[in-house]
C-alpha atoms as a PDB file:
ATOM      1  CA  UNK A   1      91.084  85.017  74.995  1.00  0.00           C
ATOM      2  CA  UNK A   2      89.599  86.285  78.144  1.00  0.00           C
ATOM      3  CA  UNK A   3      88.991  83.772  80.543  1.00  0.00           C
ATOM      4  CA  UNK A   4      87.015  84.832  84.167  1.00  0.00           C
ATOM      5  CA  UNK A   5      85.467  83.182  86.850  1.00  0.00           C
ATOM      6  CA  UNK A   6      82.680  82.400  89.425  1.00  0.00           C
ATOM      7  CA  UNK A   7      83.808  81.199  92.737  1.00  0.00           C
ATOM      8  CA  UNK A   8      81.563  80.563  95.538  1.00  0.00           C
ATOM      9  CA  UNK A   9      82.392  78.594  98.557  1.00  0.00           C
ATOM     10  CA  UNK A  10      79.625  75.612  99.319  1.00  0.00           C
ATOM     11  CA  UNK A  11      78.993  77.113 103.339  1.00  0.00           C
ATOM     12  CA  UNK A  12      75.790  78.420 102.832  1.00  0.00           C
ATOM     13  CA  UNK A  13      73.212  79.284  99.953  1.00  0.00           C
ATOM     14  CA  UNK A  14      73.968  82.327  97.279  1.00  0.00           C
ATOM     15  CA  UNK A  15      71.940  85.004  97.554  1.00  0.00           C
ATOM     16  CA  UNK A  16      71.870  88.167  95.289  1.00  0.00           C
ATOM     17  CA  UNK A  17      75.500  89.664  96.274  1.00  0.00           C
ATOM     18  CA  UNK A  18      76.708  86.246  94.891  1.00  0.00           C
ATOM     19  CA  UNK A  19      73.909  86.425  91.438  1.00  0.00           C
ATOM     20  CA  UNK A  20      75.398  90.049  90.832  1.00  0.00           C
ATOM     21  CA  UNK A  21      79.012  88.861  90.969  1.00  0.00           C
ATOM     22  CA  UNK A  22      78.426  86.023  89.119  1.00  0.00           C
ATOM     23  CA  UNK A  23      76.349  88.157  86.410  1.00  0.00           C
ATOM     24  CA  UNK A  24      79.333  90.394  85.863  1.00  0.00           C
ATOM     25  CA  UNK A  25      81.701  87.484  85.849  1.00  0.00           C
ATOM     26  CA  UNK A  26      79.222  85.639  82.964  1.00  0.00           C
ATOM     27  CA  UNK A  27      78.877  88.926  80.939  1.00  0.00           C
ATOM     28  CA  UNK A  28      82.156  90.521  80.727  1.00  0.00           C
ATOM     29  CA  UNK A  29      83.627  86.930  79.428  1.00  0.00           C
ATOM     30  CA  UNK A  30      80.536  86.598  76.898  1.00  0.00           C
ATOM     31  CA  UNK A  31      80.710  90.162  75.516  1.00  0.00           C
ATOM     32  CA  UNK A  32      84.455  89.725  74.991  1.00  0.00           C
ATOM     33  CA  UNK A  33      83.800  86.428  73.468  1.00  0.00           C
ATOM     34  CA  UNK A  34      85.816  84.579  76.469  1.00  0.00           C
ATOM     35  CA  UNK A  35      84.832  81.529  78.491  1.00  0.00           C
ATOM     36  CA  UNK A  36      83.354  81.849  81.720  1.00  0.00           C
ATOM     37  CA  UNK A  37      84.562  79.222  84.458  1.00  0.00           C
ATOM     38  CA  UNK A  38      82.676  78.005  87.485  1.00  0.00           C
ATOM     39  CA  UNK A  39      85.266  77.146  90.924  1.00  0.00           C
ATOM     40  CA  UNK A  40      83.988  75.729  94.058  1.00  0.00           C
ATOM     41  CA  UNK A  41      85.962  76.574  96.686  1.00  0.00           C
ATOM     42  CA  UNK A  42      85.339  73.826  98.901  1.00  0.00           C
ATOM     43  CA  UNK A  43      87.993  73.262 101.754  1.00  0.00           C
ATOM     44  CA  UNK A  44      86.884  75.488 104.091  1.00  0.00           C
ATOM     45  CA  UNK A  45      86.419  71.970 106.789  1.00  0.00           C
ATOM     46  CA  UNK A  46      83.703  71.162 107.996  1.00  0.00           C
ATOM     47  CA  UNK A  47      81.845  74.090 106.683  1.00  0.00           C
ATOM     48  CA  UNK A  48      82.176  73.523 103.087  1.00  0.00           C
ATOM     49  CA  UNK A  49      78.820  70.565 102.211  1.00  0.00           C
ATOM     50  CA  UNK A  50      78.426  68.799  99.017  1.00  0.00           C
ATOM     51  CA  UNK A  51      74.489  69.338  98.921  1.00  0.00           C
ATOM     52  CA  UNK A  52      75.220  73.360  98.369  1.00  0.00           C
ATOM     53  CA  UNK A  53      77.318  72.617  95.409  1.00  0.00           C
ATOM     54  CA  UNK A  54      74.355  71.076  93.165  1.00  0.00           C
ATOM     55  CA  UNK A  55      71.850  74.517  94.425  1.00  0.00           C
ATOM     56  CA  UNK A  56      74.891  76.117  93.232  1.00  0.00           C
ATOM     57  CA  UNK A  57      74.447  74.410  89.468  1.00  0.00           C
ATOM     58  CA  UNK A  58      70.856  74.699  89.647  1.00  0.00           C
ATOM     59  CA  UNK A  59      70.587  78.437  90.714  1.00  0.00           C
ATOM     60  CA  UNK A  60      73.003  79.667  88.152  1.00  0.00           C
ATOM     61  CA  UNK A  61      71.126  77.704  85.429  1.00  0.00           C
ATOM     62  CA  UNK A  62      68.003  79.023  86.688  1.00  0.00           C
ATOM     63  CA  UNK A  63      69.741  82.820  86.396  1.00  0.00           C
ATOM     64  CA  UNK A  64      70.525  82.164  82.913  1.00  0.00           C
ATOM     65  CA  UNK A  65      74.317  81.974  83.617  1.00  0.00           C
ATOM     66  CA  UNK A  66      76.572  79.150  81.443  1.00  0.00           C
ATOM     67  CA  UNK A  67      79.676  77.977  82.556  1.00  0.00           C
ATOM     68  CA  UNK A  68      82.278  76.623  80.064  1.00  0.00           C
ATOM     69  CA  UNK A  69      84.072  73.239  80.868  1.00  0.00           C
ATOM     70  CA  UNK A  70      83.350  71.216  83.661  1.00  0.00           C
ATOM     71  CA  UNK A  71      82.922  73.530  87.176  1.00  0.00           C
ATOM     72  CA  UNK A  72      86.450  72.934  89.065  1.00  0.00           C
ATOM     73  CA  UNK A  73      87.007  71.881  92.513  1.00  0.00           C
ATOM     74  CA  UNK A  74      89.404  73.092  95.351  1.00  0.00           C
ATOM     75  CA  UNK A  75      89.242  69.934  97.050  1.00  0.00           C
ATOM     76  CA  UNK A  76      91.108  68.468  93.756  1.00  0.00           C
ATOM     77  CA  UNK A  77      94.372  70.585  94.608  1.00  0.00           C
ATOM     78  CA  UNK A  78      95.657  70.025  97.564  1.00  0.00           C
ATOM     79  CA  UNK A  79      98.707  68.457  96.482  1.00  0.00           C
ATOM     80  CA  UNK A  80      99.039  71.581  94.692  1.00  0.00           C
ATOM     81  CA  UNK A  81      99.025  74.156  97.502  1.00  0.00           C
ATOM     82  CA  UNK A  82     101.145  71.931  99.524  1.00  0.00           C
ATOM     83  CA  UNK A  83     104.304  71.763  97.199  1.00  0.00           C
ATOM     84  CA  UNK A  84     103.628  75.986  96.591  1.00  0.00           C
ATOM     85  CA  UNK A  85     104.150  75.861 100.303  1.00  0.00           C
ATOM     86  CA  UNK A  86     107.101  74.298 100.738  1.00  0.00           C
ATOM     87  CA  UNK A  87     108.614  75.983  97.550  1.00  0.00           C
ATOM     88  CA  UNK A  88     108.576  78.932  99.077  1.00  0.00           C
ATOM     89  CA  UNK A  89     109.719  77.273 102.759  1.00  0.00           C
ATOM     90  CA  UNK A  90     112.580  76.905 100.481  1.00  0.00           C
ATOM     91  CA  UNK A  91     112.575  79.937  99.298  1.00  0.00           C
ATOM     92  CA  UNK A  92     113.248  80.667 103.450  1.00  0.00           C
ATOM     93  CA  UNK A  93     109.558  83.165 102.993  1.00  0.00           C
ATOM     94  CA  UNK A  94     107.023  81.395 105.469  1.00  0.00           C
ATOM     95  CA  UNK A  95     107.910  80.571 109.193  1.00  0.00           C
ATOM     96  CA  UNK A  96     105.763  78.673 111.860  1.00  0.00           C
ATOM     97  CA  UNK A  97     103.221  80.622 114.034  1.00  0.00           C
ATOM     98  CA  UNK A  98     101.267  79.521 117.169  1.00  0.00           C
ATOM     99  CA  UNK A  99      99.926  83.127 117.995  1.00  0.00           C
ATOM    100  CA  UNK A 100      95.814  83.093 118.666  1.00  0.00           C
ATOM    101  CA  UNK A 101      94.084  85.806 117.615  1.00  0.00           C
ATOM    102  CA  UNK A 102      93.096  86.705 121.245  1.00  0.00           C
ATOM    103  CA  UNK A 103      96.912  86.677 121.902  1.00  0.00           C
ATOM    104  CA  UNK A 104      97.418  88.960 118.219  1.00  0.00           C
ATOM    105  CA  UNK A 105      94.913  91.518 119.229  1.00  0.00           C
ATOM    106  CA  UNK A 106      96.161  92.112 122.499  1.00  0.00           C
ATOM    107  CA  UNK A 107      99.724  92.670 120.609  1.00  0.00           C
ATOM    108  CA  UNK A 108      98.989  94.559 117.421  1.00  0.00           C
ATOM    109  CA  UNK A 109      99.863  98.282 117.067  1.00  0.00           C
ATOM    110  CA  UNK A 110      97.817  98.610 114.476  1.00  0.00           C
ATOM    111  CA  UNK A 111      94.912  97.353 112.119  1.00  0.00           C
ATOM    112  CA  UNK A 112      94.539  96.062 107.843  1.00  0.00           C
ATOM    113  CA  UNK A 113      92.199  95.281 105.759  1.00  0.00           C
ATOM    114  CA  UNK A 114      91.304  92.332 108.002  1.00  0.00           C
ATOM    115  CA  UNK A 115      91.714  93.572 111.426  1.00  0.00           C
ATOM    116  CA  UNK A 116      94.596  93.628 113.704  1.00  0.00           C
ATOM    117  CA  UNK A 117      98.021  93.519 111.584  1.00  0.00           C
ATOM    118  CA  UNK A 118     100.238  90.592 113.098  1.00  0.00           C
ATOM    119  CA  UNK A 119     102.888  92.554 114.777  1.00  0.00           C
ATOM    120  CA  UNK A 120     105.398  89.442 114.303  1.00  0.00           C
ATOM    121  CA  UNK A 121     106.005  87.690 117.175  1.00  0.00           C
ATOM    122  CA  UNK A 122     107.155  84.324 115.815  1.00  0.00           C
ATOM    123  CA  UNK A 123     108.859  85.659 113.368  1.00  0.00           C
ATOM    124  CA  UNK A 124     112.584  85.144 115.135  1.00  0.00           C
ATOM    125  CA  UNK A 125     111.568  82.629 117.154  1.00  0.00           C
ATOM    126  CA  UNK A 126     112.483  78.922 116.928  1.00  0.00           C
ATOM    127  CA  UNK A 127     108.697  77.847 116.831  1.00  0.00           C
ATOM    128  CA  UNK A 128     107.711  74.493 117.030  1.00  0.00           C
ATOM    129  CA  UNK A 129     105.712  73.989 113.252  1.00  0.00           C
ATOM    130  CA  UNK A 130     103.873  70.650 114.408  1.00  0.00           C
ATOM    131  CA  UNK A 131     100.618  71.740 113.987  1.00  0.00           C
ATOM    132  CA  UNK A 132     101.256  75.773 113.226  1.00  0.00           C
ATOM    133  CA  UNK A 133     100.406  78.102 111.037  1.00  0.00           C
ATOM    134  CA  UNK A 134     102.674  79.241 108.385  1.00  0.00           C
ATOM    135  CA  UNK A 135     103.288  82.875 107.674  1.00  0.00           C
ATOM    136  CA  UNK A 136     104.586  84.858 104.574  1.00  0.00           C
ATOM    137  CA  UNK A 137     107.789  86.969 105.702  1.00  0.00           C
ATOM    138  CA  UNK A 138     106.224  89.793 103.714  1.00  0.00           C
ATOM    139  CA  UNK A 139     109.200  92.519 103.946  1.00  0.00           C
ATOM    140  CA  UNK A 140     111.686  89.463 102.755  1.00  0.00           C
ATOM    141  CA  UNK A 141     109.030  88.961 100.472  1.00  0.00           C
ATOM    142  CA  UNK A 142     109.235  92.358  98.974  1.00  0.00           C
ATOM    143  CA  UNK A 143     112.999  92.401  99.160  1.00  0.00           C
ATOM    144  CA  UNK A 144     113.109  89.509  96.722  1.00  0.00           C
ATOM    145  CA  UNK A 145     110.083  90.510  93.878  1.00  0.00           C
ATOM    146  CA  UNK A 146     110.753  94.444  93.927  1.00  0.00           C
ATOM    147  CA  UNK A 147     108.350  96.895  93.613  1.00  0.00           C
ATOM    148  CA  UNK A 148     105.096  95.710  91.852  1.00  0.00           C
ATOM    149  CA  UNK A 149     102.052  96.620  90.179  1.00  0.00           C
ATOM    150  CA  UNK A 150      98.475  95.278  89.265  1.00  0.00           C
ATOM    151  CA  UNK A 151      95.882  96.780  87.494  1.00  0.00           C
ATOM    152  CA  UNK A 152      92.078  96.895  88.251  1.00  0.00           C
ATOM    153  CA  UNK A 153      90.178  97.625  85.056  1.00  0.00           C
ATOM    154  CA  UNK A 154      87.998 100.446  87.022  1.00  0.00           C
ATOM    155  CA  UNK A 155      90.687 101.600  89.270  1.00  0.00           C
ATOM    156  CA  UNK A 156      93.692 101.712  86.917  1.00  0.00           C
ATOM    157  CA  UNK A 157      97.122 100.807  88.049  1.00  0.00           C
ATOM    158  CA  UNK A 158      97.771 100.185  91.068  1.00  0.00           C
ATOM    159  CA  UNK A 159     100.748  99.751  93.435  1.00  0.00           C
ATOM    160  CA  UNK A 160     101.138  96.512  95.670  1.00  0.00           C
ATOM    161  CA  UNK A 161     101.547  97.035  98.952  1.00  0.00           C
ATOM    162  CA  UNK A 162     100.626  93.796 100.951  1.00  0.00           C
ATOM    163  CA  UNK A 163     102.545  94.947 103.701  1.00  0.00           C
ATOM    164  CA  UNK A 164      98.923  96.746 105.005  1.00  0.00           C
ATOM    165  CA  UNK A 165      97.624  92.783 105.862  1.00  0.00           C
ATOM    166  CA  UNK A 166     101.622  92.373 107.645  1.00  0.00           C
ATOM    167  CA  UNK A 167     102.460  88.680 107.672  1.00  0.00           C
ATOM    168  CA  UNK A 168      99.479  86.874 106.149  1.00  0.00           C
ATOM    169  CA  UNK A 169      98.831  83.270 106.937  1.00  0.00           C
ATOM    170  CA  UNK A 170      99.347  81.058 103.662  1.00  0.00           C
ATOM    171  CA  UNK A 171      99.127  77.695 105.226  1.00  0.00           C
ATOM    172  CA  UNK A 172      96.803  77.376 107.625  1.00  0.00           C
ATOM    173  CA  UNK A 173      96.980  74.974 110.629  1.00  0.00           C
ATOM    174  CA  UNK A 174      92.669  73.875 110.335  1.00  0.00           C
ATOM    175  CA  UNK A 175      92.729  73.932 106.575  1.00  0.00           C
ATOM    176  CA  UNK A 176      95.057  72.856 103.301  1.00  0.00           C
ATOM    177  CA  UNK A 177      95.584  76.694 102.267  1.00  0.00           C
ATOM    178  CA  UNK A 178      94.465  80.373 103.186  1.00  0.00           C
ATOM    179  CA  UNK A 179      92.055  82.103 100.048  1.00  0.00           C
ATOM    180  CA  UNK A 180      95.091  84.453  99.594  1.00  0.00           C
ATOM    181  CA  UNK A 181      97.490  81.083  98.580  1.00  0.00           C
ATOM    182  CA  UNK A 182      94.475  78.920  97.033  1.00  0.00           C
ATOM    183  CA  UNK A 183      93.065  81.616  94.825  1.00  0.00           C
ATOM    184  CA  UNK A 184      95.707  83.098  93.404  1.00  0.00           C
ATOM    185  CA  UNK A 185      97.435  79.185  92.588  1.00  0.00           C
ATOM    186  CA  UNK A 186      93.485  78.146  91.559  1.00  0.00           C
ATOM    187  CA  UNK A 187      93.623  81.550  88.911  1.00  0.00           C
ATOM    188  CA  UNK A 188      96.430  80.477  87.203  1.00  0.00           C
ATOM    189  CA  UNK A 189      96.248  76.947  86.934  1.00  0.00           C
ATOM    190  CA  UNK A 190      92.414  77.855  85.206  1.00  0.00           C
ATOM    191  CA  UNK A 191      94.242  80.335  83.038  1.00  0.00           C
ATOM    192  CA  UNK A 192      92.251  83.464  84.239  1.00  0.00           C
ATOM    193  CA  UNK A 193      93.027  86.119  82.530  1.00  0.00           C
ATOM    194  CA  UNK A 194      90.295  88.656  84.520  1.00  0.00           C
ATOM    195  CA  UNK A 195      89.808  88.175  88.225  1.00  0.00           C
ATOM    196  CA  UNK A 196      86.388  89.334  88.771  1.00  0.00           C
ATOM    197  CA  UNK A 197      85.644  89.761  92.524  1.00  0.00           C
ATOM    198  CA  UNK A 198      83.804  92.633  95.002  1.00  0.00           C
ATOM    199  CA  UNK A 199      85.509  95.712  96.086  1.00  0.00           C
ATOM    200  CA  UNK A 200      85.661  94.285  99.479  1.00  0.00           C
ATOM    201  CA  UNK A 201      88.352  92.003  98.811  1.00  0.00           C
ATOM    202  CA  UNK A 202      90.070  94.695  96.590  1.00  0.00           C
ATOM    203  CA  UNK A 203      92.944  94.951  99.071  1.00  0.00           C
ATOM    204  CA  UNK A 204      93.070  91.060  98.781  1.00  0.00           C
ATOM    205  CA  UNK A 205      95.104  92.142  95.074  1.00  0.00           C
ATOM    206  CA  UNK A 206      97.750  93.371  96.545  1.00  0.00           C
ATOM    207  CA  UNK A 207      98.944  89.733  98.520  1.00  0.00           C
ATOM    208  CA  UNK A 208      97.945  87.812  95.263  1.00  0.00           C
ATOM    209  CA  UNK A 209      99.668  90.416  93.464  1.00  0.00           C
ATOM    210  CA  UNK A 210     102.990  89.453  95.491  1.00  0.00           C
ATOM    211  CA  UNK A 211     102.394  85.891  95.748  1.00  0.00           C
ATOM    212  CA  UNK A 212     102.107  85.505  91.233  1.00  0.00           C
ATOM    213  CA  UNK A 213     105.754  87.264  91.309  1.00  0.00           C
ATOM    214  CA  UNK A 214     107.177  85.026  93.842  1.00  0.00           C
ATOM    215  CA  UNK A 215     105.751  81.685  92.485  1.00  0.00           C
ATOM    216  CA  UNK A 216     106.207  82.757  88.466  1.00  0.00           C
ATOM    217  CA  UNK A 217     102.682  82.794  87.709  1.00  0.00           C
ATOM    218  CA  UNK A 218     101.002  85.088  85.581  1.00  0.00           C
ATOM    219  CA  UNK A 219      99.467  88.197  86.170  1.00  0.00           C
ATOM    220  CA  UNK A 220      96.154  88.793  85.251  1.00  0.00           C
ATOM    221  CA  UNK A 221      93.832  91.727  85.121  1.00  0.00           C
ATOM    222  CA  UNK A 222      91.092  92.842  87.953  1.00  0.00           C
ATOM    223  CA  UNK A 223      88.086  93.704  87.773  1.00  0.00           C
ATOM    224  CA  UNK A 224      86.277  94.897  91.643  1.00  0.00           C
ATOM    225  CA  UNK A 225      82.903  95.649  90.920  1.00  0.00           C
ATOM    226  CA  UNK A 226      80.472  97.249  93.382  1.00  0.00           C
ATOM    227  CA  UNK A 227      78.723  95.498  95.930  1.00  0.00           C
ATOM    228  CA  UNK A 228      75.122  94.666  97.007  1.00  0.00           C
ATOM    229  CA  UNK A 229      74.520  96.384 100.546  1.00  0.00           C
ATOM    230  CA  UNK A 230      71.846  96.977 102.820  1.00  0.00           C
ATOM    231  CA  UNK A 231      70.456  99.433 103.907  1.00  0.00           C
ATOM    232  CA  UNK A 232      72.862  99.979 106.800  1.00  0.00           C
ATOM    233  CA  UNK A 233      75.525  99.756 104.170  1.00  0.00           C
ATOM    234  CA  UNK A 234      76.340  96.093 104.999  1.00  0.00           C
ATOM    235  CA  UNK A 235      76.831  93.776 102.281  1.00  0.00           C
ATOM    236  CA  UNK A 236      74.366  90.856 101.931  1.00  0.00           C
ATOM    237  CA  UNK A 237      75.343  87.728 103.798  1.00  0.00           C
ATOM    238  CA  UNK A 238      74.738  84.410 103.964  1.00  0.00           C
ATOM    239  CA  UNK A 239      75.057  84.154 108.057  1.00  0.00           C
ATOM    240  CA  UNK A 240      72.099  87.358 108.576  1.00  0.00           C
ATOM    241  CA  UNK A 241      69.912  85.467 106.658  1.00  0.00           C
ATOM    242  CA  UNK A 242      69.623  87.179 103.479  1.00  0.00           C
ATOM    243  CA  UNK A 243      67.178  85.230 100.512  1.00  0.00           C
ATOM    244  CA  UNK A 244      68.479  82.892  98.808  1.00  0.00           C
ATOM    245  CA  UNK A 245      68.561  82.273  95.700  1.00  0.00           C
ATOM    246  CA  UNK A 246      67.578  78.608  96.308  1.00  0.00           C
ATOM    247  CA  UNK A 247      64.323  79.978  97.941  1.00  0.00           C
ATOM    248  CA  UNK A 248      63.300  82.437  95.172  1.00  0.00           C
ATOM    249  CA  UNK A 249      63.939  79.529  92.641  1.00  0.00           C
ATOM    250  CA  UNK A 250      61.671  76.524  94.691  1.00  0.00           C
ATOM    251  CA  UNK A 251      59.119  80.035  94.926  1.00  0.00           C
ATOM    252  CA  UNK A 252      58.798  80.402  91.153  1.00  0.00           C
ATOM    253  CA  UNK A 253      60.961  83.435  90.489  1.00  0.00           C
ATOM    254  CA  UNK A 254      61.937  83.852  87.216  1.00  0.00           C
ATOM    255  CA  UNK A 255      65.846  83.833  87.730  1.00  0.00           C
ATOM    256  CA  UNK A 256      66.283  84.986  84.019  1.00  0.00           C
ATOM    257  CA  UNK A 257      64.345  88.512  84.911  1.00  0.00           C
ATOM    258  CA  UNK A 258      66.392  88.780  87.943  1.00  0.00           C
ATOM    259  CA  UNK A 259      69.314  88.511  86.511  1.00  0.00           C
ATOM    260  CA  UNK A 260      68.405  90.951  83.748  1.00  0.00           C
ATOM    261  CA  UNK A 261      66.995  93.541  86.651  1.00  0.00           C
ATOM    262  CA  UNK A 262      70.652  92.853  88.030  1.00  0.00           C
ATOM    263  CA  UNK A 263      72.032  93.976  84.807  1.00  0.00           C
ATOM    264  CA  UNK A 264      70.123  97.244  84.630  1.00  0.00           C
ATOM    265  CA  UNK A 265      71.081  98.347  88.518  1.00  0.00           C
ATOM    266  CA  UNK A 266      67.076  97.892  89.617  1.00  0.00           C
ATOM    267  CA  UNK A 267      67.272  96.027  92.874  1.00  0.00           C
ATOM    268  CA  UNK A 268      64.594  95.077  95.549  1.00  0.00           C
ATOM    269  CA  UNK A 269      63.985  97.592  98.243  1.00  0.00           C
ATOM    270  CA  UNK A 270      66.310  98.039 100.784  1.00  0.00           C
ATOM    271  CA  UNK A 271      69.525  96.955  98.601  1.00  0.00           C
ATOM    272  CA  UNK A 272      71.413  99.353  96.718  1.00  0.00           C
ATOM    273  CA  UNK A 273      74.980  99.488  94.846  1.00  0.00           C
ATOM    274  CA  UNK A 274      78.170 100.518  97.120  1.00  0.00           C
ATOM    275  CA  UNK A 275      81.321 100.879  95.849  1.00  0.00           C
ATOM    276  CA  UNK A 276      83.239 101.261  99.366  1.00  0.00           C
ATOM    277  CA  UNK A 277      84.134  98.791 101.617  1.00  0.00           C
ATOM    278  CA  UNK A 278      82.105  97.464 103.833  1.00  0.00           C
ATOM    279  CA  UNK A 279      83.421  95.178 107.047  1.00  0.00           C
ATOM    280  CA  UNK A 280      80.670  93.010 108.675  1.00  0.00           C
ATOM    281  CA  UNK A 281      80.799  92.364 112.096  1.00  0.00           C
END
């Protein structure tokens, strides 16, 4: 049975980007006759606040949108990310790193899907781990799986190549786990078997790709649908302010007719439908 998910992170109010994605989440599991899960992904520190998570209830009932089971919490796993960590410390895959980014910047010779690529400087380096980040090795990595696929439902099958992010950060020195380590270990403990997410964190795949093969989890189907832009092309976003949902609710909006307009592509003026990837500054 098909199983997908919506997972928003309680740092700020959903807007529309966040109704679209969890519209196609909702519908793709319901036409298939799957479930339909609802994650909070709530350990971002200090950021993350309770009071976001129960808008987050009432704006998806207010869109129409059902979750099956009770909604899941991050903040209820931590045990789990910790022993993936140190399974694959084990594994001799993630070594300490003090670098700042000011310090990776001014060292990187060249730039991934989320800036400058970590050139590697702690990588040989007896590093002292009290209170460092912890990096995945990613050519060891890749030694040890062998080559890999995924496949995105729209895009078709795809090679993984996380080597374009360079050493990622799975355990991070402010917070329990980075989104590439939580998600993917949060996707297969809910049994999803379709990861529904935006084309912006398409390249995202190919870590979480990497990281199922090394742990022995399973690997599950993508879907990247488009994204909800502006009219410079920027997606919508909770830190420039765009509506929230939360407001259009407490104005009398019916959320059932927006998500239906969702459905059918007609958005207000000024958004549109991009498929490409869009960085905001």
């Amino acid at each position: 049975m098909i199983r997908t998910r919506f997972a928003p992170s309680p740092n700020g109010p959903l807007h529309l980007g966040h109704a679209f994605a969890a519209v196609v989440a909702h519908d793709l599991a319901r036409t298939r006759g799957g479930a339909f899960l609802l994650r909070v992904e709530d350990i971002d520190g200090e950021r993350s606040r309770p009071e976001f998570v129960e808008e987050f209830f009432r704006d998806l009932e207010w869109l129409g949108l059902v979750w099956d089971g009770e909604a899941q919490f991050q903040s209820h796993r931590l045990e789990s990310y910790a022993q993936a960590g140190e399974r694959l410390k084990a594994m001799g895959l993630l070594y300490p790193c003090r670098c700042t980014r000011a310090e990776i910047a001014a060292a990187a010779t060249a730039m991934g899907p989320d800036g400058p690529i970590y050139p590697g400087t702690c990588r040989h380096k007896n590093v002292d781990s009290e209170g460092a980040a912890w990096r995945l090795d990613v050519a060891r990595a890749l030694d040890m799986a062998g080559p890999l696929e995924w496949t995105d439902e729209l895009a078709g099958i795809q090679r993984a190549t996380p080597e374009i992010f360079g050493d990622v950060v799975l355990l991070r020195k402010d917070l329990p786990a980075s989104y590439h380590l939580a998600a993917t270990l949060d996707d297969a403990a809910d049994g999803i078997t379709l990861v529904t997410r935006g084309m912006d964190l398409f390249p995202a795949s190919h870590v979480h790709r990497l990281l199922q093969a090394l742990l022995g989890l399973p690997a599950p189907v993508w879907h990247h649908h488009p994204l909800l832009v502006e009219a410079d092309g920027r997606k919508l976003a909770k830190r420039r302010g765009s509506p929230s949902l939360g407001d259009r609710r407490r104005a009398g909006e019916d959320g059932k007719a927006i998500a239906e307009a969702l459905r059918q592509g007609r958005f207000p003026a000024g958004i549109s439908l991009s498929m490409g990837l869009h960085q905001s500054p």
